[in-house]
C-alpha atoms as a PDB file:
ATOM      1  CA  UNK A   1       0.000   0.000   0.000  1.00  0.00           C
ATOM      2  CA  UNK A   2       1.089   3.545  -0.925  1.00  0.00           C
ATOM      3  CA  UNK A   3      -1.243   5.267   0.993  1.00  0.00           C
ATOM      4  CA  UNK A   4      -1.393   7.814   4.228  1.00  0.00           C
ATOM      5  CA  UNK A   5      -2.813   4.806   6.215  1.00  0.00           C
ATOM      6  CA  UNK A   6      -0.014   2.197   5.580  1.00  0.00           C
ATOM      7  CA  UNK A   7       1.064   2.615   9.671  1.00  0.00           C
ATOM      8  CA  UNK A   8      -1.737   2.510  11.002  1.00  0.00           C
ATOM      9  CA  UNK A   9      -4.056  -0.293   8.942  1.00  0.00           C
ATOM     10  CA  UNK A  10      -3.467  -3.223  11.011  1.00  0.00           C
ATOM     11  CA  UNK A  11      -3.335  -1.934  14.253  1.00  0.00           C
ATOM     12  CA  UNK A  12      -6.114  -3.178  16.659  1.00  0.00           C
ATOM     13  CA  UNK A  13      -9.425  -1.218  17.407  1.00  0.00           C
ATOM     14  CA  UNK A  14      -9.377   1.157  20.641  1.00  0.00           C
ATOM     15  CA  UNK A  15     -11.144   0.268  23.030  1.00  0.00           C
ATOM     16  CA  UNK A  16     -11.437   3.235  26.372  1.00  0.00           C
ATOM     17  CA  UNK A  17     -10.552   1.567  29.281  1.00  0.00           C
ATOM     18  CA  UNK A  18     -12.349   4.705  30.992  1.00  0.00           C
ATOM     19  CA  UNK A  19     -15.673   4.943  29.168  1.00  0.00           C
ATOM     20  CA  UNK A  20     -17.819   2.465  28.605  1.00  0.00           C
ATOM     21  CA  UNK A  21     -19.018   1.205  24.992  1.00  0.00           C
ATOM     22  CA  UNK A  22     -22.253   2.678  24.245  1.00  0.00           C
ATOM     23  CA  UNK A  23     -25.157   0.600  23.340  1.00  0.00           C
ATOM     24  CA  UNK A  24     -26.619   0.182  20.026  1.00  0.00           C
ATOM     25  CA  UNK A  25     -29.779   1.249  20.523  1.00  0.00           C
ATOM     26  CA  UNK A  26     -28.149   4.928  21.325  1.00  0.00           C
ATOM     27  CA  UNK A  27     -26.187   4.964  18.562  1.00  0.00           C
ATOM     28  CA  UNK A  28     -28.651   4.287  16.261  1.00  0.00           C
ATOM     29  CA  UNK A  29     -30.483   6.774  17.854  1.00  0.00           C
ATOM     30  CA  UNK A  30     -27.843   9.291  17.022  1.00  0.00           C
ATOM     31  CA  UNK A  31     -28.865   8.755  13.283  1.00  0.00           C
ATOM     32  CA  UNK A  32     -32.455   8.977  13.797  1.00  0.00           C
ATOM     33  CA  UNK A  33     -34.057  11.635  11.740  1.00  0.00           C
ATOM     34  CA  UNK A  34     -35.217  14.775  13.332  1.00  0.00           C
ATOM     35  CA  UNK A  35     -37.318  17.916  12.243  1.00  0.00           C
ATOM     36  CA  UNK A  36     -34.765  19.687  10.783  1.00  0.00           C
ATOM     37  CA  UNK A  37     -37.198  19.101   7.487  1.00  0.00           C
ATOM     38  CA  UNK A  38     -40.611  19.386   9.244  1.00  0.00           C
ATOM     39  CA  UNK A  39     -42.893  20.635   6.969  1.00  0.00           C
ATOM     40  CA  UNK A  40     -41.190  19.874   3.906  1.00  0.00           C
ATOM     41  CA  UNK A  41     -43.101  16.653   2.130  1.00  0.00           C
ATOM     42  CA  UNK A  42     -46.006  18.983   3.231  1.00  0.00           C
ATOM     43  CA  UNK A  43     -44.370  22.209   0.956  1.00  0.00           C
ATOM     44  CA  UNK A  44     -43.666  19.471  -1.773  1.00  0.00           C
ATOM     45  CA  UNK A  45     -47.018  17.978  -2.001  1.00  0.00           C
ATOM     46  CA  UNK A  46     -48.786  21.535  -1.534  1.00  0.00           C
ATOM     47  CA  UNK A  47     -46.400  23.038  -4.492  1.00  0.00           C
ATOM     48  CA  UNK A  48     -46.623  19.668  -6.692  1.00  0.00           C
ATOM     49  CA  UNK A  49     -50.638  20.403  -6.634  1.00  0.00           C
ATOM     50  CA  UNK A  50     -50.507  24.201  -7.705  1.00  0.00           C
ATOM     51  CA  UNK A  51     -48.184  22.874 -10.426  1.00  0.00           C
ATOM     52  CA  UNK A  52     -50.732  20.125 -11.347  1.00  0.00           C
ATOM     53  CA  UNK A  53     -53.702  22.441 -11.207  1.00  0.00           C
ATOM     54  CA  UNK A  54     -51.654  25.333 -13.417  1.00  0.00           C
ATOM     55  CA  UNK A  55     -50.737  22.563 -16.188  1.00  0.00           C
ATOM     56  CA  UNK A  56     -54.637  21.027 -16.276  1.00  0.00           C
ATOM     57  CA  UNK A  57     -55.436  25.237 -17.109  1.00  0.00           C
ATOM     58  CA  UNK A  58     -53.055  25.684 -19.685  1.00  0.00           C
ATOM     59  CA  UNK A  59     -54.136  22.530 -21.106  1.00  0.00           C
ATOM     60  CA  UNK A  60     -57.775  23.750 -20.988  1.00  0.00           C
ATOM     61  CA  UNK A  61     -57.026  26.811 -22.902  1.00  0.00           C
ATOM     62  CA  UNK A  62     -54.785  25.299 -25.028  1.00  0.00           C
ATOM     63  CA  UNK A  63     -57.423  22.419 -26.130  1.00  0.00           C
ATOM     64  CA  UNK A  64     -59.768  26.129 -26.345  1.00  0.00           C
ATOM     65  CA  UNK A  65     -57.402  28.081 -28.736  1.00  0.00           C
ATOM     66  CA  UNK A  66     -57.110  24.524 -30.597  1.00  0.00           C
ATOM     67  CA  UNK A  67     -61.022  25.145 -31.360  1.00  0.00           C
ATOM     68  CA  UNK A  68     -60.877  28.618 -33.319  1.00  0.00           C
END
């Protein structure tokens, strides 16, 4: 290997002979999500059904013009 790792690749995992390991279950709730976000697939949805409603009127007046 020729990278800036080669010393230290093999060396054993550290384990703190002053703290004890923490349990899974609080890890993984490190990762949980939180409501940084809240609100947002309610935005998305609100601003995907303007869009929808805008693109069923143009093709309303477009079928209209279509017509003449």
């Amino acid at each position: 290997m020729n990278d800036s790792y080669e010393d230290i690749i093999n060396l054993p995992h550290h384990v703190s002979k002053r703290h004890r390991q923490m349990p899974l279950a609080e890890r993984a709730a490190q990762f949980a999500p939180f409501a940084a976000l809240e609100g947002h697939a309610a935005a998305v949805s609100s601003t995907a059904q303007r869009v929808r409603l805008q693109m069923e009127e143009q093709e309303k007046q477009q079928a209209g013009w279509e017509d003449c």
